[in-house]
Protein backbone atom coordinates (compact mmCIF):
# COMPACT_ATOMS: atom_id res chain seq x y z
CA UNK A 1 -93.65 127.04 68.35
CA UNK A 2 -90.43 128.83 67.11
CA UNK A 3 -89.14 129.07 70.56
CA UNK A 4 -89.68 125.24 70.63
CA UNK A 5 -87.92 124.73 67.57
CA UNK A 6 -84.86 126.84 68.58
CA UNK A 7 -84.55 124.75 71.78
CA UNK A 8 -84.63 121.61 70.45
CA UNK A 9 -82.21 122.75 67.62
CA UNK A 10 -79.66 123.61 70.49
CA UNK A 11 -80.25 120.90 72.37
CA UNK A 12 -79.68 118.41 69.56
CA UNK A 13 -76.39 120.62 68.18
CA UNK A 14 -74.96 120.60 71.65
CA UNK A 15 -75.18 117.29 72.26
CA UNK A 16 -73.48 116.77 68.13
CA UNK A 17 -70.58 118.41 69.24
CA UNK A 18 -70.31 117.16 72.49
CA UNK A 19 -69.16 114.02 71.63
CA UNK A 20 -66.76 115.33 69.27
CA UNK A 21 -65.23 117.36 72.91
CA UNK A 22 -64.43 114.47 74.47
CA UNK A 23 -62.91 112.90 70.90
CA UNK A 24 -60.69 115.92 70.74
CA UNK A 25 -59.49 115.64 74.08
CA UNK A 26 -58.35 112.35 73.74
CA UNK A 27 -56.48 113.16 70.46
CA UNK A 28 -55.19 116.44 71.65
CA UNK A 29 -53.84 114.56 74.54
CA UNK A 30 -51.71 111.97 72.55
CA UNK A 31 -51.08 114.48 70.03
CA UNK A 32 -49.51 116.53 73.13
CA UNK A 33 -47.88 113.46 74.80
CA UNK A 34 -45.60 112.76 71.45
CA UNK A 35 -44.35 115.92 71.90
CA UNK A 36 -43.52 115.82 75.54
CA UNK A 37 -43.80 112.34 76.58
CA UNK A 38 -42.77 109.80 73.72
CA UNK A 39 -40.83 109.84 70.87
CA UNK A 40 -43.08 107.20 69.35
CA UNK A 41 -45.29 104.77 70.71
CA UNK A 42 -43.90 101.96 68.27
CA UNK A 43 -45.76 99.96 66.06
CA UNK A 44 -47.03 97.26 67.98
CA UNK A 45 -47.49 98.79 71.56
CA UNK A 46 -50.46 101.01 70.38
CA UNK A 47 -53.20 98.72 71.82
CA UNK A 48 -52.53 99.22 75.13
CA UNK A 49 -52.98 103.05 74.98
CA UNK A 50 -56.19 102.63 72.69
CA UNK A 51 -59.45 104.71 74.46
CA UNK A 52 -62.97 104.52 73.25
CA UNK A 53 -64.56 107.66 73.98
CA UNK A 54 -67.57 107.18 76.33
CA UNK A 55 -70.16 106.82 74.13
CA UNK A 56 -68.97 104.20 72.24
CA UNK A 57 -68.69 106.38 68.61
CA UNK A 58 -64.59 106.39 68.50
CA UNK A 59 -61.71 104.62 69.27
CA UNK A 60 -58.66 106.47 68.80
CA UNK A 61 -55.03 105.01 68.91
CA UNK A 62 -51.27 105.94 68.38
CA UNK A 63 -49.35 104.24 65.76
CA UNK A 64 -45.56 105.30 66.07
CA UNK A 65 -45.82 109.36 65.33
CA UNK A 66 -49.60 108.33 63.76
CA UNK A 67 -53.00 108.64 65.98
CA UNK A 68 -55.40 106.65 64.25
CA UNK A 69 -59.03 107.79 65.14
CA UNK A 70 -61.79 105.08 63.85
CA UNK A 71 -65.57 105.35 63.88
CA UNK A 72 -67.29 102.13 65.95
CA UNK A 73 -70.45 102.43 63.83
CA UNK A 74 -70.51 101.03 60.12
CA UNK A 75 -70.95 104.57 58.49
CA UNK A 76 -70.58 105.53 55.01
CA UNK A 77 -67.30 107.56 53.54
CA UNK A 78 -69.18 110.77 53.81
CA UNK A 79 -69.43 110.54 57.38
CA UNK A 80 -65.52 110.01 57.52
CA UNK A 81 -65.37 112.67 54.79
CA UNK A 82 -66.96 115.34 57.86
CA UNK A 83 -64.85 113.95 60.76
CA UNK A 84 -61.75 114.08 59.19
CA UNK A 85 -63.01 117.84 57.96
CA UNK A 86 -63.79 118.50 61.17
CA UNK A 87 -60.40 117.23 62.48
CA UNK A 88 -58.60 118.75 59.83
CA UNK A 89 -60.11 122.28 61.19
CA UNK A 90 -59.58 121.36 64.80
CA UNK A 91 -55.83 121.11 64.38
CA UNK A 92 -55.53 124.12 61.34
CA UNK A 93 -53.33 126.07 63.10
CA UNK A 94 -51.20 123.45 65.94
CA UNK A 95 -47.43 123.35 63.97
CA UNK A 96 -47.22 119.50 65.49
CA UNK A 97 -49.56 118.38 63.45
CA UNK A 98 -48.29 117.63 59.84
CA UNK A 99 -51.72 116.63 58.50
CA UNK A 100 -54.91 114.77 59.00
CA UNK A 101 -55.99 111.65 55.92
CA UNK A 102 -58.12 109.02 55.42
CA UNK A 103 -55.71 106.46 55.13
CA UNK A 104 -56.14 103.22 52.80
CA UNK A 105 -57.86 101.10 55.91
CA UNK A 106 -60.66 103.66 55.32
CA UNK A 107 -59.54 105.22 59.28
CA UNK A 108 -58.41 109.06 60.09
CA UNK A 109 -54.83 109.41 60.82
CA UNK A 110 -53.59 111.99 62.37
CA UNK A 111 -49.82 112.70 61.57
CA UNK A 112 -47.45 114.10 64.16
CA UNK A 113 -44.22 112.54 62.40
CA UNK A 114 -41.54 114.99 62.30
């Protein structure tokens, strides 16, 4: 029965932070491309570089020197509270990343400004 429980329990905690992989990849990738690519990706041009991640739980778009993440689901501040914690950890030690807020709309924001 333990052995049961164990697998299940890393089953269910893979899967967690799997879709929090592919979130990070798409962040880490704009996050990257503002240093090497763009100077900004303006105010009103983010929409066309906006990517949901596969499962539907994020949509994630630049802003000028901003990458906004938002949740898809109608969640409650706590579970914003965790993602940008967990986003906040994820990008602890990168230097091109000023800091990571909840910002007024209630979204994450990632700040790369320089």
């Amino acid at each position: 029965m333990n052995k049961l429980f164990y697998i299940l329990f890393f089953v269910l905690m893979e899967s967690c932070s799997s879709d929090k992989n592919e979130l990070f990849k798409i962040t880490d990738s704009f996050v990257e491309s503002l240093q090497t690519t763009y100077e900004s990706y303006g105010i009103l041009n983010g929409e066309e570089y906006k990517k949901i991640t596969n499962d539907g739980k994020y949509q994630v778009m630049p802003l000028g020197r901003l990458v906004n993440v938002k949740i898809l689901d109608v969640v409650s501040d706590d579970v914003y509270e965790d993602l940008k914690e967990d986003l906040k950890g994820h990008y602890e030690d990168d230097n091109r990343v000023n800091e990571v807020y909840i910002n007024n709309g209630g979204t994450i924001m990632i700040d790369c400004r320089n």
